[in-house]
N, C-alpha and C. Protein backbone atom coordinates (compact mmCIF):
# COMPACT_ATOMS: atom_id res chain seq x y z
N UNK A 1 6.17 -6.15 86.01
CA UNK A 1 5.27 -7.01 86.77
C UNK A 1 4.67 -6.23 87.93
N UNK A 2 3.61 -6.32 87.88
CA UNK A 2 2.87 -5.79 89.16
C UNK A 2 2.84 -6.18 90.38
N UNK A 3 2.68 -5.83 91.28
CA UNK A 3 3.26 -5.99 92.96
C UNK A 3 2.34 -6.92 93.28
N UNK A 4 0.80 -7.10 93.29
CA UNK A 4 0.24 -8.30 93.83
C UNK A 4 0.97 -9.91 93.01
N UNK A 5 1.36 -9.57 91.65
CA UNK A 5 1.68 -10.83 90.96
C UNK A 5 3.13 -11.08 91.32
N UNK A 6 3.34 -10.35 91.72
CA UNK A 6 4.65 -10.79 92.37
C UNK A 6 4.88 -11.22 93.90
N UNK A 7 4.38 -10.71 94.36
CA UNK A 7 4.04 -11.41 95.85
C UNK A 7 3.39 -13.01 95.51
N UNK A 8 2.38 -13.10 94.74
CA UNK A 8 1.95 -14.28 94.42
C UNK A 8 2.74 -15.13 93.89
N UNK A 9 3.95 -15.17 93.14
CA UNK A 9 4.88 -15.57 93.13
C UNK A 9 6.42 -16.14 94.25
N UNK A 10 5.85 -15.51 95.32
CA UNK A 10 7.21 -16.13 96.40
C UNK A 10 6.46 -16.22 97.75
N UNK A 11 6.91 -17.05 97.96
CA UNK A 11 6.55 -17.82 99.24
C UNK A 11 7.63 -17.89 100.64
N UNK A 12 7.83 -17.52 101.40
CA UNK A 12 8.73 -17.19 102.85
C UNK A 12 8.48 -18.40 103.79
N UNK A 13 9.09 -19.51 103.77
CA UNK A 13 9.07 -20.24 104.68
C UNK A 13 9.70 -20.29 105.91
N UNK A 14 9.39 -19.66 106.80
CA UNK A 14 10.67 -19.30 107.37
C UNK A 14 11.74 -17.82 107.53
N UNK A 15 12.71 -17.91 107.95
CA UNK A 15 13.40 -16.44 107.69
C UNK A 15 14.49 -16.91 106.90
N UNK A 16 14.94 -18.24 106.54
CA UNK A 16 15.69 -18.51 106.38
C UNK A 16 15.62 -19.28 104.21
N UNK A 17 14.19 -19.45 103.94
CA UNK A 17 13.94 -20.15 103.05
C UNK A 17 12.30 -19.44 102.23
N UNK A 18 12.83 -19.09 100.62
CA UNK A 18 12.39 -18.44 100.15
C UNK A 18 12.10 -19.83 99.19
N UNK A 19 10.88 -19.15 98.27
CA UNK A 19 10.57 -20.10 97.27
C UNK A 19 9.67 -19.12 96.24
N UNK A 20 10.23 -19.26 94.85
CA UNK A 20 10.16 -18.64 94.01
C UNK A 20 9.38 -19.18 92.65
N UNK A 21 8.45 -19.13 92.35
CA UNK A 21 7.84 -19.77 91.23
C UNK A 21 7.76 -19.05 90.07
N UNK A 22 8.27 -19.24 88.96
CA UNK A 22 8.78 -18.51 87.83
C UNK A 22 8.62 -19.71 86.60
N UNK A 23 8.36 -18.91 85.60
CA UNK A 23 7.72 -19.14 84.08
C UNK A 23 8.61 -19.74 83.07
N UNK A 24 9.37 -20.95 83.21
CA UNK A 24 10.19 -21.20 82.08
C UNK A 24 10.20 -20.51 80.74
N UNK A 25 11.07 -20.39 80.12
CA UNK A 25 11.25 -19.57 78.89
C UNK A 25 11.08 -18.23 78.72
N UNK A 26 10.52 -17.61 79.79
CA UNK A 26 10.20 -16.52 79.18
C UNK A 26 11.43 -15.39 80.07
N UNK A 27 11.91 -14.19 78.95
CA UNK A 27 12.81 -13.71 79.26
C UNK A 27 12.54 -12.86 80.60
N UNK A 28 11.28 -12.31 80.58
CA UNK A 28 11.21 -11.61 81.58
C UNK A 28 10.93 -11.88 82.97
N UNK A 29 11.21 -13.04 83.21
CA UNK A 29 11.60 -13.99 84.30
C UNK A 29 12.72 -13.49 84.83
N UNK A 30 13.66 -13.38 84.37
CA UNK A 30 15.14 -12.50 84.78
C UNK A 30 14.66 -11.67 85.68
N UNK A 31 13.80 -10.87 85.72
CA UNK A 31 14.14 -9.38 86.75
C UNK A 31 13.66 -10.32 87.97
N UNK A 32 12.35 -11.01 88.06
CA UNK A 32 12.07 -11.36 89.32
C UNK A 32 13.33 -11.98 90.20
N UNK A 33 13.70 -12.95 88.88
CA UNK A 33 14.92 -13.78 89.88
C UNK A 33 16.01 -12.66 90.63
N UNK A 34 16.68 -11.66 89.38
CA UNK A 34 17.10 -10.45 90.50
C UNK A 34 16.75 -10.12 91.63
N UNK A 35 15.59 -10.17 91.01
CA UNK A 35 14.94 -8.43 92.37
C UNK A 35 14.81 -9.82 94.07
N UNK A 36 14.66 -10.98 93.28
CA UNK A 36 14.78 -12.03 94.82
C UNK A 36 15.85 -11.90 95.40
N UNK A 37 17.12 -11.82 94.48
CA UNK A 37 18.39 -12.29 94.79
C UNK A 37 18.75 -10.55 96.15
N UNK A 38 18.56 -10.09 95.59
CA UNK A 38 18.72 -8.48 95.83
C UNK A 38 17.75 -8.22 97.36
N UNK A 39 16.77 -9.45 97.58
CA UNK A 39 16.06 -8.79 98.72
C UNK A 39 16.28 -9.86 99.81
N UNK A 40 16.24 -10.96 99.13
CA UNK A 40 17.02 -11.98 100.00
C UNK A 40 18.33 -12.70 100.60
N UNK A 41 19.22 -12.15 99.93
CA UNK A 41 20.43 -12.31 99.60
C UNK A 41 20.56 -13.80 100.40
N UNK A 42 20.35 -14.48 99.28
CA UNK A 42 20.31 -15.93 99.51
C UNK A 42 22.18 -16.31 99.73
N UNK A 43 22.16 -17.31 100.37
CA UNK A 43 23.81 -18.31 100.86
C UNK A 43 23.46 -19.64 99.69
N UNK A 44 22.81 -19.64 99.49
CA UNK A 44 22.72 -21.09 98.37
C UNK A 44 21.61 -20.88 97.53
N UNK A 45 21.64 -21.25 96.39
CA UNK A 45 20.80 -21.46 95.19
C UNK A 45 20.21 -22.78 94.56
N UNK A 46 18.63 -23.06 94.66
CA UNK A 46 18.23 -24.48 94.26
C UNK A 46 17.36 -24.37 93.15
N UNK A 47 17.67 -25.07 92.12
CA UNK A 47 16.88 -24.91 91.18
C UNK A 47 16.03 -26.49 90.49
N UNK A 48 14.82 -26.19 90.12
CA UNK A 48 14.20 -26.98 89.64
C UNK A 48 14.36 -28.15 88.67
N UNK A 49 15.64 -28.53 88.30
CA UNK A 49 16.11 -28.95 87.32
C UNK A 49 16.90 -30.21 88.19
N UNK A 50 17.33 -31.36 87.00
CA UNK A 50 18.19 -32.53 87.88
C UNK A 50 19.60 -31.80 87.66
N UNK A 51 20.04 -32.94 88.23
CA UNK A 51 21.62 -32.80 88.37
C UNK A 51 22.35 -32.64 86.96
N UNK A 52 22.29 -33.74 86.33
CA UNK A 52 22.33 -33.70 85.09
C UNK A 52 21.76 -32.56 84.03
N UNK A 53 20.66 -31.80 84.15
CA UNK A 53 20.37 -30.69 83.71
C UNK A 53 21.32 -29.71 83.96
N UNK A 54 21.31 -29.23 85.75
CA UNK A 54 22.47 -28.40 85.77
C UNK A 54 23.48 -28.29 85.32
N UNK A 55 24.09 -29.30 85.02
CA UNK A 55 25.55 -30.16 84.28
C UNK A 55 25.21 -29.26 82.78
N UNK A 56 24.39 -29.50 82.20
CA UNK A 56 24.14 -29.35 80.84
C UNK A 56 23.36 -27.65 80.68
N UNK A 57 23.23 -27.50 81.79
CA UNK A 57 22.86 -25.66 81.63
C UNK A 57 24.08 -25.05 81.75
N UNK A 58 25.16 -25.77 82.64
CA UNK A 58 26.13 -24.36 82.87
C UNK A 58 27.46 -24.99 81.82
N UNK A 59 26.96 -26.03 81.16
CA UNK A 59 27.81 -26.32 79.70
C UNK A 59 27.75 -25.08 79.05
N UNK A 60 26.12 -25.20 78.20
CA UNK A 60 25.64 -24.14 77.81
C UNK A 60 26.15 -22.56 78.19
N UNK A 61 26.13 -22.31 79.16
CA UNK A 61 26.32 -20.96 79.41
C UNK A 61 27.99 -20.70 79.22
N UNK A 62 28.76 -21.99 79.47
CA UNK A 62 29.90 -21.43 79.58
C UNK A 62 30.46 -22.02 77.64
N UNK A 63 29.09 -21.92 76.74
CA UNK A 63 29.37 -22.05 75.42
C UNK A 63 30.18 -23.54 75.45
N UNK A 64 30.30 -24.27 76.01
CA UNK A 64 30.92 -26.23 75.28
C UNK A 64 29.89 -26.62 74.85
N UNK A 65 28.54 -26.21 74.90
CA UNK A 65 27.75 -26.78 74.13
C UNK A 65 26.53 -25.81 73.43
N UNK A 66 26.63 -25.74 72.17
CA UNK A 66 26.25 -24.82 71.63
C UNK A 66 24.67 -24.67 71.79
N UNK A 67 23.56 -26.04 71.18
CA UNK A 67 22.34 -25.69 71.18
C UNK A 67 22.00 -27.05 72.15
N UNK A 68 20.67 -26.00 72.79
CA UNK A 68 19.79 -26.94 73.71
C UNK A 68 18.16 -27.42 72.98
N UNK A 69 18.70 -28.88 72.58
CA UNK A 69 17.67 -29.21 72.02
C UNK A 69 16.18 -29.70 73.06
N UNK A 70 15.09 -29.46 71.98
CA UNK A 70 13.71 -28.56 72.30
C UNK A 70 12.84 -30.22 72.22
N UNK A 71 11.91 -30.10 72.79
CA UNK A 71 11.10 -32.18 72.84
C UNK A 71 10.01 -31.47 71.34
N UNK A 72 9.52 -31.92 71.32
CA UNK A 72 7.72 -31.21 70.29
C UNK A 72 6.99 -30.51 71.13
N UNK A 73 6.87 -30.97 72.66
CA UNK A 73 6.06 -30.45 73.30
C UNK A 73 6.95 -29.49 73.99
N UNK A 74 8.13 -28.84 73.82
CA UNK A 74 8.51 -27.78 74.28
C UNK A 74 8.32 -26.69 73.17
N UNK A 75 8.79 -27.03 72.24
CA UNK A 75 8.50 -25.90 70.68
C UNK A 75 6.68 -25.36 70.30
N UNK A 76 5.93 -26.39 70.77
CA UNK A 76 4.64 -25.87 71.20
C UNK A 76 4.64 -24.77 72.64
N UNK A 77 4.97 -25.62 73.06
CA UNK A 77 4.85 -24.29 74.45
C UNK A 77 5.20 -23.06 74.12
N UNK A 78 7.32 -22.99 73.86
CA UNK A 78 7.74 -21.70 73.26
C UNK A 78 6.43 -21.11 72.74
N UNK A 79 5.69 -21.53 71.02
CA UNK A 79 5.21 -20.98 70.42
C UNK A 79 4.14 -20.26 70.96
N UNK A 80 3.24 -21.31 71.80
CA UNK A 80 2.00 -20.36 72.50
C UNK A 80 2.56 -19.49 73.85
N UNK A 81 3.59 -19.36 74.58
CA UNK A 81 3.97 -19.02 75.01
C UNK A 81 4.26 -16.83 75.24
N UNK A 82 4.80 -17.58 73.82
CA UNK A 82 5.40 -16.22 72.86
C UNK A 82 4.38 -14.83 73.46
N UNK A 83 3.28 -15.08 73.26
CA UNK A 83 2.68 -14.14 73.11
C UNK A 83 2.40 -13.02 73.97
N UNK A 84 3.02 -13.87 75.45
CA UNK A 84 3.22 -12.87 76.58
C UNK A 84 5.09 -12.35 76.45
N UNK A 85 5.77 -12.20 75.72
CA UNK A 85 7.21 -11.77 75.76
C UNK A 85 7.80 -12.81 74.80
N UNK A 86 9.11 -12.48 74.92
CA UNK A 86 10.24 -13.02 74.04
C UNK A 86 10.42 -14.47 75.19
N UNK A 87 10.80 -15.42 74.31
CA UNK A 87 11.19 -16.67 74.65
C UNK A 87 12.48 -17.00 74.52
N UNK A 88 13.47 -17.56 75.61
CA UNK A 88 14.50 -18.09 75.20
C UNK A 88 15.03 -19.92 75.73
N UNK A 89 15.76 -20.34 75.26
CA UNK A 89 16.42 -21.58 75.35
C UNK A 89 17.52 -21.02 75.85
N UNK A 90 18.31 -21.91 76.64
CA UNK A 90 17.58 -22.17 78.26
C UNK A 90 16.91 -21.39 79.31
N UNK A 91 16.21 -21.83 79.91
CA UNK A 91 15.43 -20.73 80.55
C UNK A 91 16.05 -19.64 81.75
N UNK A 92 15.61 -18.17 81.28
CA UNK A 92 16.19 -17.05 81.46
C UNK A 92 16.67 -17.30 82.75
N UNK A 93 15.13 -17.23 83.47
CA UNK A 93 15.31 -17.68 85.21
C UNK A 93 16.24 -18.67 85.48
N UNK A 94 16.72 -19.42 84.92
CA UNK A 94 17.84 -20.67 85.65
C UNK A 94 19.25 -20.11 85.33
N UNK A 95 18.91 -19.75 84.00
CA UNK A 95 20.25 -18.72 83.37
C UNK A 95 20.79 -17.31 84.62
N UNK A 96 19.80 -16.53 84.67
CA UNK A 96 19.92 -15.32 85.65
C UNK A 96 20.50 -16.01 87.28
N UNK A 97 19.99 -17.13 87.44
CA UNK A 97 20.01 -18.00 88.84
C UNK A 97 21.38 -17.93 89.16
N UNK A 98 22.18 -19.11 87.92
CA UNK A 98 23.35 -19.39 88.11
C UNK A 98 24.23 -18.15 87.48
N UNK A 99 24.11 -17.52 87.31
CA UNK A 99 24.57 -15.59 86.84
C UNK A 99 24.95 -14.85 88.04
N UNK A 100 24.03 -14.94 88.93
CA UNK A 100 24.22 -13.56 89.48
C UNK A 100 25.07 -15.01 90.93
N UNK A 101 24.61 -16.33 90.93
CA UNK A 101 24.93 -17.19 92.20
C UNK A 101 26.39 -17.06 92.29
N UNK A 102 26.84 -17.19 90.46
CA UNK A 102 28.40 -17.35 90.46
C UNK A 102 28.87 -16.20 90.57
N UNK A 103 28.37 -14.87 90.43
CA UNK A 103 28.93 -13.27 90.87
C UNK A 103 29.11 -13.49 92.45
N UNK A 104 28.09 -13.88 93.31
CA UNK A 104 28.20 -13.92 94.49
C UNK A 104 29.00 -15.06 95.11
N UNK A 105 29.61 -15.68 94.26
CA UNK A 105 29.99 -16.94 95.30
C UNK A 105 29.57 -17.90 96.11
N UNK A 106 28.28 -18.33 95.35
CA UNK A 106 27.33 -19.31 96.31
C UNK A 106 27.07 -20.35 95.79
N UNK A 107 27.18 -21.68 96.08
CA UNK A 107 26.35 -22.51 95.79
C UNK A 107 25.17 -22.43 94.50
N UNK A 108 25.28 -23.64 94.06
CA UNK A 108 24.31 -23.76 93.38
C UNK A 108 23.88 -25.27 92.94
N UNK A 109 22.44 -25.57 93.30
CA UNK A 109 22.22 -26.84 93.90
C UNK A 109 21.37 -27.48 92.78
N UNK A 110 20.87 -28.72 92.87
CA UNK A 110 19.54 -28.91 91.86
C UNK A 110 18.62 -29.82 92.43
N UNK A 111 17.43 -29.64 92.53
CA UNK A 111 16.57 -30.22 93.15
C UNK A 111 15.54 -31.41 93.06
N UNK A 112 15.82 -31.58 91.27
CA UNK A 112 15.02 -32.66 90.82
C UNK A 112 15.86 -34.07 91.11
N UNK A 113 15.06 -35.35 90.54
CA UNK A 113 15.27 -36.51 90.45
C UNK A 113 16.55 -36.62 89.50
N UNK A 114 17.80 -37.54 89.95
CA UNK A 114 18.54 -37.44 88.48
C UNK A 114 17.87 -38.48 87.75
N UNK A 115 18.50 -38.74 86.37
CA UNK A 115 17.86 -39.39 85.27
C UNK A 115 17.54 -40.44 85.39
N UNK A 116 18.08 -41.00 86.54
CA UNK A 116 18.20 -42.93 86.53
C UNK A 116 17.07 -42.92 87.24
N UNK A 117 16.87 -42.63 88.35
CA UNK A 117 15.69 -42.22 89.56
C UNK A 117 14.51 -41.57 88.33
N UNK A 118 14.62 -40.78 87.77
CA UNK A 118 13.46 -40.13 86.96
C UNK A 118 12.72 -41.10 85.86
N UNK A 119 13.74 -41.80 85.62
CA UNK A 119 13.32 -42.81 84.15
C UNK A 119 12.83 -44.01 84.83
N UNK A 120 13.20 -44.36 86.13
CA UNK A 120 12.71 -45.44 87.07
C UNK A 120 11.28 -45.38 86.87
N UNK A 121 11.13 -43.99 87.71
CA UNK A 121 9.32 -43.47 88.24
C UNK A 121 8.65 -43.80 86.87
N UNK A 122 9.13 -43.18 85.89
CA UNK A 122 8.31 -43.02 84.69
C UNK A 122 8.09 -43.83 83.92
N UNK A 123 9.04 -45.14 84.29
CA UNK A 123 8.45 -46.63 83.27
C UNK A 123 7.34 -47.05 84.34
N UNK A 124 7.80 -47.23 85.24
CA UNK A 124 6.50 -47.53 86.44
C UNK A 124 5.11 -46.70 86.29
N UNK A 125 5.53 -45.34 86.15
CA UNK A 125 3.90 -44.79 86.14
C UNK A 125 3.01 -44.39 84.92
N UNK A 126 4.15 -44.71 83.95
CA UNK A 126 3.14 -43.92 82.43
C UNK A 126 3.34 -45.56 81.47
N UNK A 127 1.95 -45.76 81.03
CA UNK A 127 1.33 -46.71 80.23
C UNK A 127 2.18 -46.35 79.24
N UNK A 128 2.50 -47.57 78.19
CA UNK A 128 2.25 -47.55 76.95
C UNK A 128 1.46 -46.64 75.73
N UNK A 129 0.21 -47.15 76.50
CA UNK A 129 -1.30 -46.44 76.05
C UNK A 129 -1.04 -44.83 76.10
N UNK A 130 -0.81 -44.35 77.74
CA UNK A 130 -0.58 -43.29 78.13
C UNK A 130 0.35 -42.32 77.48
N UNK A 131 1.19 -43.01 77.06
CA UNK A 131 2.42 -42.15 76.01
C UNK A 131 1.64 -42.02 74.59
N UNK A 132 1.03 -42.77 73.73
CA UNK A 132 0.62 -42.95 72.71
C UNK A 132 -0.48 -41.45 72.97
N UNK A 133 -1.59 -41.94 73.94
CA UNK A 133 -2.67 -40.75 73.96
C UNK A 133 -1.88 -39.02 74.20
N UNK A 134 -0.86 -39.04 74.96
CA UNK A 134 -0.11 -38.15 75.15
C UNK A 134 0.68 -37.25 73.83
N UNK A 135 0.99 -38.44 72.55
CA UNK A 135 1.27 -37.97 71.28
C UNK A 135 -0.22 -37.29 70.88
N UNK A 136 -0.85 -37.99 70.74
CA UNK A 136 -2.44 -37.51 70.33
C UNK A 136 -2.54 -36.22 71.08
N UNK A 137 -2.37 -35.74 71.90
CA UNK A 137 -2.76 -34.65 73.09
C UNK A 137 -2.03 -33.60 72.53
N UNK A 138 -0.50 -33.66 71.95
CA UNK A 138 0.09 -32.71 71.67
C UNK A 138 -0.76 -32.19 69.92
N UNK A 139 -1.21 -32.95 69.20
CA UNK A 139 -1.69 -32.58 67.95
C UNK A 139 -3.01 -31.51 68.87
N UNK A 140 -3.72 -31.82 69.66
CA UNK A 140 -5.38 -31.32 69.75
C UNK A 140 -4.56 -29.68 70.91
N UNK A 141 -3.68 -29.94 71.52
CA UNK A 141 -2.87 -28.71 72.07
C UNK A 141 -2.46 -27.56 71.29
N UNK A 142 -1.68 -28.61 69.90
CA UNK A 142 -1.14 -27.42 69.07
C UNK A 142 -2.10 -26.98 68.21
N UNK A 143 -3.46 -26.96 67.98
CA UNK A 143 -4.11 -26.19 67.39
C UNK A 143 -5.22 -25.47 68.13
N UNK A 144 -4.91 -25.84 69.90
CA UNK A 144 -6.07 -24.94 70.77
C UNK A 144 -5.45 -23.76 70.77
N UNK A 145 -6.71 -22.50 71.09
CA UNK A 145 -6.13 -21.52 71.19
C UNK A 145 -6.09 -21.34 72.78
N UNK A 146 -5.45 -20.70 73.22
CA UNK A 146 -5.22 -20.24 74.85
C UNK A 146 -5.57 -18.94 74.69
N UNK A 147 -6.45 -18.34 75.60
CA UNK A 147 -7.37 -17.47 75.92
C UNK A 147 -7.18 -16.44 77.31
N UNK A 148 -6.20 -17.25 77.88
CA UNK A 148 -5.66 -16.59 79.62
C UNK A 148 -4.81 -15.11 79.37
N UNK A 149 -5.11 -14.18 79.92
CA UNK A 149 -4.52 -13.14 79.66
C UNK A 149 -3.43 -12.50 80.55
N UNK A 150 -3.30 -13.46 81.71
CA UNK A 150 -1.83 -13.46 81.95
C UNK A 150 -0.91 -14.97 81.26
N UNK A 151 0.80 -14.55 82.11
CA UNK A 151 1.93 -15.73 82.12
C UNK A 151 1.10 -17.03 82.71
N UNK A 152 0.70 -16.54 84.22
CA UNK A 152 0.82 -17.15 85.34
C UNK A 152 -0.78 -17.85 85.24
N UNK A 153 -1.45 -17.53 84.36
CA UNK A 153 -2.84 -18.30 83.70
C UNK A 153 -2.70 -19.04 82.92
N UNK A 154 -1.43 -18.78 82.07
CA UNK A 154 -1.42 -19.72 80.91
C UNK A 154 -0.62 -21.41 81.58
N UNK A 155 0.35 -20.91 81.82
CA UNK A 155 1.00 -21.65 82.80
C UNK A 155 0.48 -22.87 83.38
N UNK A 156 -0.56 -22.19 84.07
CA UNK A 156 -1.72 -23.41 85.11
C UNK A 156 -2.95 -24.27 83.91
N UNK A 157 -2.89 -23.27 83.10
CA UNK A 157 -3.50 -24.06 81.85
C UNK A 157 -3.02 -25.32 81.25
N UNK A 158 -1.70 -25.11 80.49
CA UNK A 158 -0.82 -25.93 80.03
C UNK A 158 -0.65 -26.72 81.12
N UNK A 159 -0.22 -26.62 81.99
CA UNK A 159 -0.11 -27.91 83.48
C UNK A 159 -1.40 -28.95 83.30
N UNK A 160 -2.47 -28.27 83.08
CA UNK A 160 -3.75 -28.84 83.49
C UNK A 160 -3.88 -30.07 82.19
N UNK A 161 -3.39 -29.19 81.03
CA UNK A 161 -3.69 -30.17 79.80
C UNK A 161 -2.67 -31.01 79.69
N UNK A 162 -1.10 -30.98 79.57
CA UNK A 162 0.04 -31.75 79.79
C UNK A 162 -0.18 -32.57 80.47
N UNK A 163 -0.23 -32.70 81.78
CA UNK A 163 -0.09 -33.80 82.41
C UNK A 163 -1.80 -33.89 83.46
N UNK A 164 -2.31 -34.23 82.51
CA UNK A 164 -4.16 -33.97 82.91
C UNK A 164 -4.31 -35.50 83.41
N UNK A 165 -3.46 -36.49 82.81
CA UNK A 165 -3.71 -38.25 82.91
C UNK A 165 -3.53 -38.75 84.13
N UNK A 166 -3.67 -39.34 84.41
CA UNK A 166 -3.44 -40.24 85.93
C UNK A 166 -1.56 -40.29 86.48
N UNK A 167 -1.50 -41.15 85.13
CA UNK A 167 0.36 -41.47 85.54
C UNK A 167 1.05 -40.12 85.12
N UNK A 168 0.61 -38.77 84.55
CA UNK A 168 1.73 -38.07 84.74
C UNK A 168 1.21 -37.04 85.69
N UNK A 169 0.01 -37.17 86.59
CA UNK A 169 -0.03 -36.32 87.79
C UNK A 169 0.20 -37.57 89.06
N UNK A 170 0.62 -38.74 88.88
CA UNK A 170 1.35 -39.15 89.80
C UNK A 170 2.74 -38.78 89.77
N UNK A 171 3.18 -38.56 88.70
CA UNK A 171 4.41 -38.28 88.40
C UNK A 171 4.76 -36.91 88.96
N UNK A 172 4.22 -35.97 88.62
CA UNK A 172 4.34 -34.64 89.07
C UNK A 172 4.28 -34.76 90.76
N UNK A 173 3.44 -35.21 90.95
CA UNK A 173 2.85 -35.23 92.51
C UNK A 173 4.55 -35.91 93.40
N UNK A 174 4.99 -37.20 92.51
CA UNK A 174 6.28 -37.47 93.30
C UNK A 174 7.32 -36.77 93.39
N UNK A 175 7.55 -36.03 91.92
CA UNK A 175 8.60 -35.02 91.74
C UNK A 175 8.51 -34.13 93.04
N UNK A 176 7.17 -33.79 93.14
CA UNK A 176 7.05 -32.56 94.05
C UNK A 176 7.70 -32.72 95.70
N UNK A 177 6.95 -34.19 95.55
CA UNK A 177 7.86 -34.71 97.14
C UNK A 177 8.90 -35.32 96.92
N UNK A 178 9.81 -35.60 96.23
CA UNK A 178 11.22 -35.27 96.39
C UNK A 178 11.60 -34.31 96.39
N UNK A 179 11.36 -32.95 95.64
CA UNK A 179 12.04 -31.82 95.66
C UNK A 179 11.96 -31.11 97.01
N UNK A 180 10.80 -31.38 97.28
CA UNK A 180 10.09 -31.06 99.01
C UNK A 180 11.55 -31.60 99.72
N UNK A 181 11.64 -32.83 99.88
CA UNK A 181 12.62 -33.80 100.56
C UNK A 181 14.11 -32.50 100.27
N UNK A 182 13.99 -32.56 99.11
CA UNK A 182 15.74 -31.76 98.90
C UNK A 182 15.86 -30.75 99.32
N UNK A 183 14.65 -30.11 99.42
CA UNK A 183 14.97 -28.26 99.98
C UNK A 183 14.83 -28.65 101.27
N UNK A 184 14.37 -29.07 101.94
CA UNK A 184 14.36 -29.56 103.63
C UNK A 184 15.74 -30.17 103.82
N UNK A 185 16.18 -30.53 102.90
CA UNK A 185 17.82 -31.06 103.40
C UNK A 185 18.37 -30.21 103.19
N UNK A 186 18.50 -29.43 102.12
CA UNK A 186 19.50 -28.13 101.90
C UNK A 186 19.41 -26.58 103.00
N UNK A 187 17.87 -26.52 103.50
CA UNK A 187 17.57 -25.68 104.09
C UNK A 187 18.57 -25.81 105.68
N UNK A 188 18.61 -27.04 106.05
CA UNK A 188 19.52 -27.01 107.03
C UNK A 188 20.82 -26.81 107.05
N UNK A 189 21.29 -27.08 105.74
CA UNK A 189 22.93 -26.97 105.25
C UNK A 189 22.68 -25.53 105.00
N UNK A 190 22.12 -24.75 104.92
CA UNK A 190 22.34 -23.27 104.20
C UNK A 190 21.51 -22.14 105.01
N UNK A 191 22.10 -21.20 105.47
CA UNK A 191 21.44 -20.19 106.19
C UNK A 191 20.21 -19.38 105.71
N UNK A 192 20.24 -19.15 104.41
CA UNK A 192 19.52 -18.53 104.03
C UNK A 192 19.04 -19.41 102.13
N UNK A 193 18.74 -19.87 101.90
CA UNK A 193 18.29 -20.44 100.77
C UNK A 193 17.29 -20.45 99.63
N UNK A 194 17.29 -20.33 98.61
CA UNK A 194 16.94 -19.37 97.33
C UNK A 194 16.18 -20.64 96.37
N UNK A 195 15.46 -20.70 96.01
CA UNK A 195 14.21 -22.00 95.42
C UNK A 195 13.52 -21.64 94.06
N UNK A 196 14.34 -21.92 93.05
CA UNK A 196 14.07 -21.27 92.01
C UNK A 196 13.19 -22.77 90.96
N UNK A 197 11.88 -22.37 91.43
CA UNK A 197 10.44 -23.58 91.00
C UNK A 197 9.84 -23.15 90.11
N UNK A 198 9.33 -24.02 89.35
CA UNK A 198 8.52 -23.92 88.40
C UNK A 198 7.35 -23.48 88.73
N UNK A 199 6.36 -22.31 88.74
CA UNK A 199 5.16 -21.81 89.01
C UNK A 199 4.46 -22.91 89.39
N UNK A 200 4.07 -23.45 88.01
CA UNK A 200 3.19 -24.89 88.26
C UNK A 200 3.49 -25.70 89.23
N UNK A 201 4.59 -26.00 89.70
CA UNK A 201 4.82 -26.98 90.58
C UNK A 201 5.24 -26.73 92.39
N UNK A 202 5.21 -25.37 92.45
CA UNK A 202 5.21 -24.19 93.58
C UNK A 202 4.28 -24.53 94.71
N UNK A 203 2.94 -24.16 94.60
CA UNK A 203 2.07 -24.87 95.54
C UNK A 203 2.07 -26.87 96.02
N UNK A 204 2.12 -27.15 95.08
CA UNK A 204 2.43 -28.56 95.53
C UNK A 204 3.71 -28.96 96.71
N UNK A 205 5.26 -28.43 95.74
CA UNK A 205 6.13 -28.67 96.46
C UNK A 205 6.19 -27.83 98.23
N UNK A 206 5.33 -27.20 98.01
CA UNK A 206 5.16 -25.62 99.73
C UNK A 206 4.47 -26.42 100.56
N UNK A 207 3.15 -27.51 100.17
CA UNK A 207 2.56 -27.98 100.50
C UNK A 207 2.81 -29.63 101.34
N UNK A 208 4.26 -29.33 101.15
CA UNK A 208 4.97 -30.92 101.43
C UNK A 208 5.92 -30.23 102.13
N UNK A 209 5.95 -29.19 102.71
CA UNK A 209 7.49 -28.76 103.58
C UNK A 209 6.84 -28.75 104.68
């Protein structure tokens, strides 16, 4: 990765609070999360995922649960994905996160909505209709071609078309200010603190601290 795209990738709030926007699935996500861990030497680790996710990532890693099953609209992504690197289940960056957090002895936090809170927002904000057109969206997705010749283009692409509708960029938009809410609480509990975000959702959540 090249040095401007990587700077464009982390954000310094502070001396105390880093924020990291990184590419689900893709393997070569790993070094950045290193090379953060290595320059920041973070006291706590927050990652983009609920509680319940975390629960079910570090199942995974510690093998009680063998496969992490994929939605339709994740096995599309993988696929167009692919073409910038190797893809893996679960994602490298959350994998590398809680890797090097548990070498060091730190914390490791999660920043999203849990499921009950998440499934709340989402009967409230996504139609009927809205889910139905959303099936339709994934057929006219999986046969566009993507044309962006970076990660970090494709990325903002797929964001744009995924959740392009009303109720799932309200949705995104709330996620963002809760997660906002959680790293502002954790940032005070933790001296130095490590924000491992979804690219796409990076500027939004920076934009609410």
């Amino acid at each position: 990765m090249k040095e401007g795209e990587k700077t464009a990738r982390v954000l310094e709030v502070g001396p105390g609070l880093r924020l990291l926007g990184t590419i689900n699935g893709l393997l070569s996500e790993r070094e950045l999360v290193r090379i953060s861990f290595e320059e920041f030497s973070p006291t706590a680790v927050a990652l983009h995922i609920s509680p319940e996710e975390l629960e079910g990532l570090e199942a995974v890693m510690r093998k009680k649960v063998k496969k992490t099953p994929m939605s339709s609209y994740e096995m599309v992504y993988a696929r167009k994905l692919s073409r910038f690197g190797e893809v893996q289940v679960p994602s490298p960056a959350l994998v590398e996160a809680v890797e090097l957090a548990s070498d060091r002895g730190i914390p490791v936090e999660a920043l999203d909505m849990d499921d009950e809170r998440f499934s709340s927002q989402y009967t409230e904000l996504i139609s009927g209709l809205t889910m139905i057109r959303s099936s339709l969206r994934l057929k006219s997705i999986n046969r566009r071609k993507f044309h962006q010749d970076t990660p970090e283009k494709f990325i903002m692409e797929w964001d744009r078309m995924v959740n392009g509708s009303r109720g799932f960029r309200a949705l995104e938009r709330m996620r963002e200010e809760y997660m906002a809410g959680i790293i502002e609480k954790l940032s005070r509990e933790h001296e130095r603190l490590l924000c491992i975000l979804q690219l796409e959702r990076m500027k939004g959540i920076a934009g609410r601290l």
